[in-house]
Structures are given as structure tokens and as C-alpha cells.
C-alpha atoms as a PDB file:
ATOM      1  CA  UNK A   1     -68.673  23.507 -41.064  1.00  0.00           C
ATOM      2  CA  UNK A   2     -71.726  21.802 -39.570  1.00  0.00           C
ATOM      3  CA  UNK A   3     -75.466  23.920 -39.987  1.00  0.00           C
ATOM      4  CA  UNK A   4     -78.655  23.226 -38.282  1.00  0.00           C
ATOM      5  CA  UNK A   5     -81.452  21.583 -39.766  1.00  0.00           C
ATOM      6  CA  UNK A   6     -84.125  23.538 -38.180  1.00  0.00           C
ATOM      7  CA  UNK A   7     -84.643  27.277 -38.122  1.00  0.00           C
ATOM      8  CA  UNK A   8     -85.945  27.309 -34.572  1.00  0.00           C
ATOM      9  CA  UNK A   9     -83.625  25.768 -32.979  1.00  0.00           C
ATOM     10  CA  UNK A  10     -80.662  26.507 -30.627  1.00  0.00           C
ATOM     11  CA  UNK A  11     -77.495  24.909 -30.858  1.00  0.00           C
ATOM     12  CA  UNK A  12     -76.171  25.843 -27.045  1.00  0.00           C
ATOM     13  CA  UNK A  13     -72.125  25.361 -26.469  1.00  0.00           C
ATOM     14  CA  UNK A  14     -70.645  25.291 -23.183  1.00  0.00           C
ATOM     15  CA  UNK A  15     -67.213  25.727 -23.838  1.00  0.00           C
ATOM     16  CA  UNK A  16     -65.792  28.758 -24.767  1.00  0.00           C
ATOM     17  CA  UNK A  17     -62.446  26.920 -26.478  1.00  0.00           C
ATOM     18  CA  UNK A  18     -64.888  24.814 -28.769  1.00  0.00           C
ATOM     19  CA  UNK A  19     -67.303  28.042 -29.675  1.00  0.00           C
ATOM     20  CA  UNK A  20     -64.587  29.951 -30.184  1.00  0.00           C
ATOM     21  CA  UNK A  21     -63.081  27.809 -32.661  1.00  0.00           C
ATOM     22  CA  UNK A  22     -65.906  26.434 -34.092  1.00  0.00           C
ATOM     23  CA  UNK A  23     -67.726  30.387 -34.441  1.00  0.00           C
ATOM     24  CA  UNK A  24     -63.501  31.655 -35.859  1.00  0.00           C
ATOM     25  CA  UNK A  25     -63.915  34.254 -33.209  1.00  0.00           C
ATOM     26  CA  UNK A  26     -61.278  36.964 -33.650  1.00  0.00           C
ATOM     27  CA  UNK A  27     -59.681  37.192 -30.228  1.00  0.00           C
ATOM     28  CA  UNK A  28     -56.877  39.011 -30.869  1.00  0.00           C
ATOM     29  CA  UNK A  29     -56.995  42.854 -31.023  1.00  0.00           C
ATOM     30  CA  UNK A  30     -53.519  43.260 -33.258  1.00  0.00           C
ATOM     31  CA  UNK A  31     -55.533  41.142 -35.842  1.00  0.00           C
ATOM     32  CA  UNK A  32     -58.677  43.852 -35.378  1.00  0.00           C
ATOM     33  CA  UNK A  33     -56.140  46.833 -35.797  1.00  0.00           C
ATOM     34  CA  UNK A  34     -54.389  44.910 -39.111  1.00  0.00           C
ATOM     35  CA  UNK A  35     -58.084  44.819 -40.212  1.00  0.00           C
ATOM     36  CA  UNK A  36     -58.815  48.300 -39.763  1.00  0.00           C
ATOM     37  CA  UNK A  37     -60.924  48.305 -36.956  1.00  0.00           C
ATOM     38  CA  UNK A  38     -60.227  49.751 -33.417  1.00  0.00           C
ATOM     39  CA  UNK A  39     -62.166  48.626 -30.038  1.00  0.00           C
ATOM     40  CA  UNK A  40     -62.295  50.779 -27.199  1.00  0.00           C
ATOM     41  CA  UNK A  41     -62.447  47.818 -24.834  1.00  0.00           C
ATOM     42  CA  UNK A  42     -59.804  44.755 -24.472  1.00  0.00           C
ATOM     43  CA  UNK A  43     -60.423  41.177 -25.239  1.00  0.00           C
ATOM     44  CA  UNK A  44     -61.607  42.481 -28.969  1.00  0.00           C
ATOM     45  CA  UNK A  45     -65.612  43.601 -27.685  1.00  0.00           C
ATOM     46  CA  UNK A  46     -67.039  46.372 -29.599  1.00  0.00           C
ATOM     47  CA  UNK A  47     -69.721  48.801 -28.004  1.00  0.00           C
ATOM     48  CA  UNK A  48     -72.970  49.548 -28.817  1.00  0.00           C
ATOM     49  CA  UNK A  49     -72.275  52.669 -30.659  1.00  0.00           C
ATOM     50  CA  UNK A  50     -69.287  51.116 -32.827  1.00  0.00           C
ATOM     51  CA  UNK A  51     -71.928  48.669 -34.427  1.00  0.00           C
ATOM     52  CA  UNK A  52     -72.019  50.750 -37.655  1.00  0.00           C
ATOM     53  CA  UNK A  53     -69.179  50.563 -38.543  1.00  0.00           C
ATOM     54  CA  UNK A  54     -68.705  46.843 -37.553  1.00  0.00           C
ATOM     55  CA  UNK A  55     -71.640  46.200 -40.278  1.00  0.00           C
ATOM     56  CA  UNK A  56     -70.257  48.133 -42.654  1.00  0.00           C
ATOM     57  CA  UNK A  57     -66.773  46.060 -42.241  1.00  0.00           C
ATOM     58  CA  UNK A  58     -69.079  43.094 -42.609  1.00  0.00           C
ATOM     59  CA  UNK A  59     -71.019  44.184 -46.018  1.00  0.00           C
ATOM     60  CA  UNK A  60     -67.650  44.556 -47.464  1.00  0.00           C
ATOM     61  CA  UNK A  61     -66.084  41.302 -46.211  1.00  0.00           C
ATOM     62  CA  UNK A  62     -69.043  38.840 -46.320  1.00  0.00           C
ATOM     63  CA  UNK A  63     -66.394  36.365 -45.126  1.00  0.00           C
ATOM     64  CA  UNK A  64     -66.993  37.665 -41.480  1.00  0.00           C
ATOM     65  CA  UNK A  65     -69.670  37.879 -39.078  1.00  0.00           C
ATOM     66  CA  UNK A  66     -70.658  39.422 -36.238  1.00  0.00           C
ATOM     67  CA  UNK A  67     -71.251  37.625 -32.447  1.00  0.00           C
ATOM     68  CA  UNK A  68     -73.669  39.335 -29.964  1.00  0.00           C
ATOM     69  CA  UNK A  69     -73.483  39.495 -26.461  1.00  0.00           C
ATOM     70  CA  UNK A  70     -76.783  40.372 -24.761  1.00  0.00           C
ATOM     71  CA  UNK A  71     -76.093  39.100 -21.186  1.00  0.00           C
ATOM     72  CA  UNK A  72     -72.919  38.876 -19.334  1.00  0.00           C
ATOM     73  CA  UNK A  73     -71.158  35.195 -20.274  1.00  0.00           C
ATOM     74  CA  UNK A  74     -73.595  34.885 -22.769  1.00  0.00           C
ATOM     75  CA  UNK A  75     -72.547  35.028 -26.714  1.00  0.00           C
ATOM     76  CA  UNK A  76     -74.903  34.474 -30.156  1.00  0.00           C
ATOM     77  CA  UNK A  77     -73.525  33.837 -32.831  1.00  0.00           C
ATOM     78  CA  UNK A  78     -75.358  36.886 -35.044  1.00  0.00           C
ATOM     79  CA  UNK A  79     -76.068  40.185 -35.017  1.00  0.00           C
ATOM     80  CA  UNK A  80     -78.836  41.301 -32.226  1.00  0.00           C
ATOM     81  CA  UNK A  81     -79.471  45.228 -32.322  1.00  0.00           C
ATOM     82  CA  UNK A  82     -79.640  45.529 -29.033  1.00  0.00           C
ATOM     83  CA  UNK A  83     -76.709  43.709 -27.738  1.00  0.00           C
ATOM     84  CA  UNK A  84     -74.464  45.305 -25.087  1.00  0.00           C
ATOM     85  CA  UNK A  85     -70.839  44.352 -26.819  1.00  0.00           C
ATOM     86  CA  UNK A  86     -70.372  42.492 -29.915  1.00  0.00           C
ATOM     87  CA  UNK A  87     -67.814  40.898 -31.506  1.00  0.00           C
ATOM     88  CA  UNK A  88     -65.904  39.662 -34.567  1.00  0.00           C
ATOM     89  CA  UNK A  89     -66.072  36.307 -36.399  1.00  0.00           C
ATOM     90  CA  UNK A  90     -64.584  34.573 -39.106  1.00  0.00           C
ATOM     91  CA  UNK A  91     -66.087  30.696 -39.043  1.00  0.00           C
ATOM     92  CA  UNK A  92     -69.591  29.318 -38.958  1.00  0.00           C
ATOM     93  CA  UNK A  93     -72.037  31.823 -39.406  1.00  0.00           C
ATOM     94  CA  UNK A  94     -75.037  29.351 -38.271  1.00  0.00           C
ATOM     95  CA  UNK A  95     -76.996  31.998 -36.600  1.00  0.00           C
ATOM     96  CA  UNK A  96     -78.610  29.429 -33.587  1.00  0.00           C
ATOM     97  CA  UNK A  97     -75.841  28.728 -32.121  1.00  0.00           C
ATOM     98  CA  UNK A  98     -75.388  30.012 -28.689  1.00  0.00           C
ATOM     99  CA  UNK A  99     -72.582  29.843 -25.851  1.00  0.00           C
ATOM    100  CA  UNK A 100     -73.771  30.236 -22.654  1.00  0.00           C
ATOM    101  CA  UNK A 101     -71.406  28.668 -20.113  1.00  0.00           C
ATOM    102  CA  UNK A 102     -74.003  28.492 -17.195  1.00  0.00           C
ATOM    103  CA  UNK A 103     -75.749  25.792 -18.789  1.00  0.00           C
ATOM    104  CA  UNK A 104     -72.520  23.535 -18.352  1.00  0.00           C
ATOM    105  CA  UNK A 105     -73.387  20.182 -16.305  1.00  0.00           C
ATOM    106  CA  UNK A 106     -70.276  20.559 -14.815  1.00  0.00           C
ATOM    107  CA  UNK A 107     -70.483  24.030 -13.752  1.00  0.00           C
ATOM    108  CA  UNK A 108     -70.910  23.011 -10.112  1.00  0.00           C
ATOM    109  CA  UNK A 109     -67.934  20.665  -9.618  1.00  0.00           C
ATOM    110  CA  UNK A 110     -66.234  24.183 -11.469  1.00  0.00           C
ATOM    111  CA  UNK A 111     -68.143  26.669  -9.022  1.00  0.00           C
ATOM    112  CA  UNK A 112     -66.866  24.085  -6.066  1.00  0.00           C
ATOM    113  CA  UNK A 113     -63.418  23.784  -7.301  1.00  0.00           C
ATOM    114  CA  UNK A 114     -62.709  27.495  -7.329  1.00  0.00           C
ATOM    115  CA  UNK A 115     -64.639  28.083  -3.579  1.00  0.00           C
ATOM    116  CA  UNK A 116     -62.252  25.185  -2.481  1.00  0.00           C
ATOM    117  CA  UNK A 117     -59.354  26.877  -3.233  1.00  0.00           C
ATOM    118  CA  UNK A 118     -59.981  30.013  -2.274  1.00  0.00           C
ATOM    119  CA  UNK A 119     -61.289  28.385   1.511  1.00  0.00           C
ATOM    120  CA  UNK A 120     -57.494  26.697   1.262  1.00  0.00           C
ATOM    121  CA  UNK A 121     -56.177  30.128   0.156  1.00  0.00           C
ATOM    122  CA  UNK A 122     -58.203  32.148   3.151  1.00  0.00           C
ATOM    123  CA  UNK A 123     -57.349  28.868   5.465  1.00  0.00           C
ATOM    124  CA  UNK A 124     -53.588  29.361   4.955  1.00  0.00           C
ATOM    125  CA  UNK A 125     -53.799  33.353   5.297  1.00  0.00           C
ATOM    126  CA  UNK A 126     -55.392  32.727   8.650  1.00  0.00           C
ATOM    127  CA  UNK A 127     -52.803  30.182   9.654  1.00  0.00           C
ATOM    128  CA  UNK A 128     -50.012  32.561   8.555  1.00  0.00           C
ATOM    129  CA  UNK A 129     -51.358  35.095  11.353  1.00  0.00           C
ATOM    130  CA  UNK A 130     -51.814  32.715  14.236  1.00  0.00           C
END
């Protein structure tokens, strides 16, 4: 597992696939539930007020760690208090590492890609009714 030489530094990912992995984000909410630990929401996010108990899991498995999500897209990879959702983790624990997918030089061809097709999409719906 790689660890960053400098305290004040952020280690930003763009890719979800390579933080996830890299981060051992647990993604799967049967693996939560086999763990002991329900979510109220789907894709494995816990709320605010389910953050006790999620560092209480924590103290008693050191081998996990918990991910913070303080902005919409946006995911640390530590605890913040006042984080909207959070999440589980089971990988690097280097706490200045960041995914934030907006940052991604390729996030216009992306953002262009997806208008494209759904122009084509609204194109062929209009052609359908002619």
C-alpha cells in the first residue's frame, strides 16, 4: 500500500474504479449486513446520525476505516465530523487521499459524450414523430 510523504498534502484520484480499490471500499451492502451493520440508504452510505456506531465498529476492527463524503461526488478517505454520508473501508487508510471526479482532465470529452448522445437520443425521438 503506497503512503504520502508529506502531511499536508492531497493525493486527488479521479477514478472511482482505482479509489475504490486502492481505499478497499466496501461496496456491497450484503457484506455490511454479514458485518453487522445496517445502512438506511443503498450503495452502502451511512448517515450522519449512524456515525456512532460506524466508529465504534471501527475501534473494534482497527482493520477498517471510515471514507467521508462532504460534497456530492466528492469522497476523503477519513473520518470528517461533519460529513453528509460516510462510508466503509477496508484498504489504505492514508488519510490525504481524496476522489473527486470533477477534477478529471477528461471530464469534458465525458460531459460531451453523454450530451451527444442524448442530442442523438432527443434527435431520433423527434424523427420518430415527424
Amino acid at each position: 500500500m503506497g503512503a504520502s510523504g508529506y502531511s499536508d498534502r492531497i493525493d486527488v484520484i479521479v477514478d472511482v474504479d482505482e479509489f475504490y480499490s486502492r481505499v478497499g471500499m466496501i461496496a456491497s451492502y450484503l457484506e455490511l449486513s454479514w458485518l453487522g451493520l445496517e445502512t438506511d440508504l443503498c450503495f452502502s452510505f451511512f448517515w450522519g446520525h449512524q456515525i456512532q456506531r460506524l466508529l465504534h465498529f471501527c475501534f473494534e476492527n482497527p482493520e477498517y476505516h471510515i471514507v467521508s463524503s462532504n460534497t456530492p461526488g466528492r469522497l476523503v478517505n477519513r473520518y470528517l465530523p461533519d460529513a453528509q454520508t460516510y462510508k466503509l473501508a477496508k484498504g489504505d487508510k492514508n488519510p490525504n487521499l481524496v476522489f473527486n471526479p470533477f477534477l478529471s482532465p477528461k471530464r469534458a470529452l465525458v460531459d460531451e459524450e453523454v450530451i451527444g448522445a442524448a442530442l442523438a437520443i432527443l434527435h431520433h425521438v423527434k424523427a420518430c414523430k415527424e
